[in-house]
Protein backbone atom coordinates (compact mmCIF):
# COMPACT_ATOMS: atom_id res chain seq x y z
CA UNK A 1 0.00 0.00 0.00
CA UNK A 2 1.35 3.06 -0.90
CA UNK A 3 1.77 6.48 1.18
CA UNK A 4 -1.53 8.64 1.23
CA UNK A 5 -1.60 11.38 -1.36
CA UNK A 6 -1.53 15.00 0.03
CA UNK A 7 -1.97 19.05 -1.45
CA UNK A 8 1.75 18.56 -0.34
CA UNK A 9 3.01 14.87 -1.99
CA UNK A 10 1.14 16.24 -5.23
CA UNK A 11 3.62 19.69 -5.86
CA UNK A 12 6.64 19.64 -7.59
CA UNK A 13 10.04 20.74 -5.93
CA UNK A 14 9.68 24.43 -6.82
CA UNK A 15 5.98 25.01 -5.87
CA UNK A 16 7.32 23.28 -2.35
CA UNK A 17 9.71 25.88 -1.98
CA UNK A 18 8.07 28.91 -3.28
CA UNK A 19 5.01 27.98 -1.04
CA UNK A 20 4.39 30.53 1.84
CA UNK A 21 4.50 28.27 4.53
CA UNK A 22 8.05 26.92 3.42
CA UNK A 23 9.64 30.44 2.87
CA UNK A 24 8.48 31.68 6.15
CA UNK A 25 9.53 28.28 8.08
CA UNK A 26 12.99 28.56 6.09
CA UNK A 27 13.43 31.93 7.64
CA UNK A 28 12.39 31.06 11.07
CA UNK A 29 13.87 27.98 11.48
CA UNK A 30 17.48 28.79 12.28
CA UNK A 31 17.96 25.72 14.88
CA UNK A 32 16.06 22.75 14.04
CA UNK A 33 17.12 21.38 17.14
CA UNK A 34 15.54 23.77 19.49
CA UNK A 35 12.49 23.44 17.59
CA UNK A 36 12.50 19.38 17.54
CA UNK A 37 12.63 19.84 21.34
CA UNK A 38 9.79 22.11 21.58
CA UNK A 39 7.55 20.36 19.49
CA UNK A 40 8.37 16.86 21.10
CA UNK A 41 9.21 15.57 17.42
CA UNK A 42 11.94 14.45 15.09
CA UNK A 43 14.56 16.54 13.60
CA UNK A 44 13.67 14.76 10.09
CA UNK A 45 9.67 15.81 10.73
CA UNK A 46 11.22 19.69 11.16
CA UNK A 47 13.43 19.60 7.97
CA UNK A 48 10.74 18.16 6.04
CA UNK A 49 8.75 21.27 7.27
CA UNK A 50 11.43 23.61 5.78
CA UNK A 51 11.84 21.56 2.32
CA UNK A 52 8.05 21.16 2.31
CA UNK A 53 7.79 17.89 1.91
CA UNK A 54 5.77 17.52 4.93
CA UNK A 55 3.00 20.06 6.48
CA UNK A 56 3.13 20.24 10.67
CA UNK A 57 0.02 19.47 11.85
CA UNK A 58 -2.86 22.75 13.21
CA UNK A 59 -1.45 21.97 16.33
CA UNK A 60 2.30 22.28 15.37
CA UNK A 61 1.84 24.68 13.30
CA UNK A 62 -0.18 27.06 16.34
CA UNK A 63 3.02 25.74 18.82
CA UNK A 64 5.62 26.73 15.68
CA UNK A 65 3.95 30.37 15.16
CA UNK A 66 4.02 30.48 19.27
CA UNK A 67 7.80 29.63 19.38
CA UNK A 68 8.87 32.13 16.80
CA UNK A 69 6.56 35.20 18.28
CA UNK A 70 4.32 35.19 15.14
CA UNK A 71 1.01 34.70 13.89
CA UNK A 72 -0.02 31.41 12.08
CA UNK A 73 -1.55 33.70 9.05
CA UNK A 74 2.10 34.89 8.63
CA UNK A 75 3.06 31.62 8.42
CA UNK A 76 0.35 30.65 6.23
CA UNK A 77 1.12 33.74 3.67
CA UNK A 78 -2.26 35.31 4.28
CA UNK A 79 -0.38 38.46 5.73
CA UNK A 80 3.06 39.76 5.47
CA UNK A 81 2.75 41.08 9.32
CA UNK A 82 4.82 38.99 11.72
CA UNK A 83 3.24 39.89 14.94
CA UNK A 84 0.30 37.22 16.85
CA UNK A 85 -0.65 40.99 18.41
CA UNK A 86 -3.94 41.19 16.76
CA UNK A 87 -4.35 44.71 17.83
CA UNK A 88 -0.99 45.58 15.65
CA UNK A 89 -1.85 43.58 13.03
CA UNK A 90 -5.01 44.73 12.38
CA UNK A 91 -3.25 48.03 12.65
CA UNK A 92 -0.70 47.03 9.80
CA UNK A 93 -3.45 45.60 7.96
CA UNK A 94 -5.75 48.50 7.89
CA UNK A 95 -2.83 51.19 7.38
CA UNK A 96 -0.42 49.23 5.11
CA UNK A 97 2.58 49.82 7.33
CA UNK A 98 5.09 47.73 7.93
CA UNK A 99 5.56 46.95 11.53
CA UNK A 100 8.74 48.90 11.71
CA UNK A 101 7.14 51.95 10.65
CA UNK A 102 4.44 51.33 13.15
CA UNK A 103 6.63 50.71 15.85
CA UNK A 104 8.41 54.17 14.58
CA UNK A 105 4.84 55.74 14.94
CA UNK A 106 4.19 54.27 18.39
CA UNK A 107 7.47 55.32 19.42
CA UNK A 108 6.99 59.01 19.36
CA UNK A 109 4.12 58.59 21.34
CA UNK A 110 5.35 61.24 23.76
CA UNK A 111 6.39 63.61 21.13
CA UNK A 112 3.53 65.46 20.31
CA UNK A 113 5.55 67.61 18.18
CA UNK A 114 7.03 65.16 16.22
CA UNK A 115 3.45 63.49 15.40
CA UNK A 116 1.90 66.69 14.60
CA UNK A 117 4.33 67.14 12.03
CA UNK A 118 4.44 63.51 10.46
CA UNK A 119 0.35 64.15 10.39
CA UNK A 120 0.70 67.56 8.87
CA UNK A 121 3.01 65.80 6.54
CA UNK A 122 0.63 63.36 5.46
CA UNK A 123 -2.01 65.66 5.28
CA UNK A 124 -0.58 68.32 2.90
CA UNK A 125 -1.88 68.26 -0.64
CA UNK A 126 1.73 68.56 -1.70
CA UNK A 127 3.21 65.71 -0.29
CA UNK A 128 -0.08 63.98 -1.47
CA UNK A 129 0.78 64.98 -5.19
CA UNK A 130 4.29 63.88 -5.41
CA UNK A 131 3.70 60.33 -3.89
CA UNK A 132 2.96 58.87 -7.22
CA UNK A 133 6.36 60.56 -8.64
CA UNK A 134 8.15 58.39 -6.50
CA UNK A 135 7.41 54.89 -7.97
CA UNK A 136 7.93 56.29 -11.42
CA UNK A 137 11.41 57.96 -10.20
CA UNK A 138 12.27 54.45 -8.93
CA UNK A 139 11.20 53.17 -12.47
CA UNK A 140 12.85 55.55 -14.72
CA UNK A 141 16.35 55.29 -12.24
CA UNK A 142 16.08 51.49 -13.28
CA UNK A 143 15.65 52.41 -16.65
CA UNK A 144 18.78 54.75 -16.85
CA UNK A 145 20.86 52.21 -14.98
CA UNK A 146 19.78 49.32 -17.90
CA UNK A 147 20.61 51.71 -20.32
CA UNK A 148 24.06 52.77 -18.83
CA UNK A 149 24.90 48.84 -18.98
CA UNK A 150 23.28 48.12 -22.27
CA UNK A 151 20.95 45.31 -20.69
CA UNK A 152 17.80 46.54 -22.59
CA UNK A 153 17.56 49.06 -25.35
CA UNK A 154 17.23 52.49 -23.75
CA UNK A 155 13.82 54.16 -23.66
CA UNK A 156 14.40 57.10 -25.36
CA UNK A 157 11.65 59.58 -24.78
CA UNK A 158 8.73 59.95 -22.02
CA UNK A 159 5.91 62.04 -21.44
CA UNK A 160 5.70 64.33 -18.86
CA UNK A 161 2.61 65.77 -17.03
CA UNK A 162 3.00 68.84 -18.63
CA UNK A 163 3.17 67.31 -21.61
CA UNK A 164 6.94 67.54 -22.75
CA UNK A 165 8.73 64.87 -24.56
CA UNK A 166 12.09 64.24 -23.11
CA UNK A 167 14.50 61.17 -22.91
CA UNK A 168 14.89 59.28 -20.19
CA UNK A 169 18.36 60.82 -18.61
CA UNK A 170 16.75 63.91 -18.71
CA UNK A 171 13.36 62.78 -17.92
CA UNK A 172 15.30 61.19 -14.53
CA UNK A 173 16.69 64.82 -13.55
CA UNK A 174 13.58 66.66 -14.10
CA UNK A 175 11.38 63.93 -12.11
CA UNK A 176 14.31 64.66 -9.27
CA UNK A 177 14.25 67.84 -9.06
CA UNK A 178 10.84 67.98 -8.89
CA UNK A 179 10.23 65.92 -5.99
CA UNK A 180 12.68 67.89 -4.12
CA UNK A 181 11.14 70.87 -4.60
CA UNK A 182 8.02 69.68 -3.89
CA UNK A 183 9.36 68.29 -0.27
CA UNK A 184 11.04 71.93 0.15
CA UNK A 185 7.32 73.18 -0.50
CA UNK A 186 6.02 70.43 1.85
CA UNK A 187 8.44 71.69 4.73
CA UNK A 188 7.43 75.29 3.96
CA UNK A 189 3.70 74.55 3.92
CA UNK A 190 3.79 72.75 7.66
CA UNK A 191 6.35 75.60 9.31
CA UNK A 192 4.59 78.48 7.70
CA UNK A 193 0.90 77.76 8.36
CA UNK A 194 -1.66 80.15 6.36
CA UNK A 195 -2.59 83.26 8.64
CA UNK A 196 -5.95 81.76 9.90
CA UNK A 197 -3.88 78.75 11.76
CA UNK A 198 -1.92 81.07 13.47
């Protein structure tokens, strides 16, 4: 009689290891040992659970998120927030944060000034504006540095807003420059609040 099929037994090698609950275990797991020991099982059951050859059981896998500080839908891939504090997660959930940034956040909690200012921040129009100019600076920098390299054929010309055509070197600088003037604007806006704030 042969061994019962599983979701597991039925993936190839590569869906294993690209599978969320095998990445995260691969980064946890830095001792199999001390893990073997707290579950009470073998140290092959805990390196098939890193290769993904074999899935702990609901109760390993709660005792396995316990061990490691984290929550079994991090394990599981359903959320890229470590914690098992609900209250934080649902935090990073409903805010997109990281948990660093959050941390950062809860951190100035006795700095009123600091958290008026990161709200003003977030709140000016500006800053609102040039958020999107930030992926496509990120873009277009990755574009220059392909070109520089000749790894792709360069993208010679973009659009702007205003409707210019310029390549993408120059297209680079102006989206630059732009965004730091906007932040200078930004800065100005929050320390020199219109006459009916003040």
């Amino acid at each position: 009689m042969g061994r019962k099929k599983n979701a597991a037994s039925e993936m190839d090698v590569a869906e294993k290891l690209s599978a969320p609950l095998t990445q995260r275990l691969n980064e946890l797991i830095t001792d199999s040992n001390e893990l073997k020991d707290f579950l009470g099982c073998s140290i092959q059951a805990v390196n098939q659970y890193k290769l993904g050859t074999s899935r702990p059981s609901l109760e390993n896998l709660c005792k396995i998120a316990d061990f490691y500080g984290v929550s079994t839908d991090y394990l599981l891939g359903r959320t890229t927030v470590r914690t098992s504090a609900v209250d934080k997660r649902e935090m990073c959930d409903y805010s997109g944060l990281t948990e660093s940034a959050l941390e950062y956040l809860h951190s100035l909690h006795d700095s009123p000034d600091y958290l008026r200012i990161i709200s003003a921040i977030l709140e000016d129009k500006t800053f609102q504006a040039i958020l999107p100019d930030i992926p496509n600076l990120e873009k277009v920098k990755l574009a220059v540095e392909l070109d520089r390299f000749g790894v792709l054929p360069p993208v010679k010309e973009h659009w702007t807003k205003e409707g210019y055509l310029v390549g993408t070197y120059d297209y680079f600088d102006m989206l630059e420059f732009r965004i730091a003037q906007n932040l200078k604007l930004v800065i100005s806006n929050i320390t020199n609040p219109p006459a009916e704030e003040v």
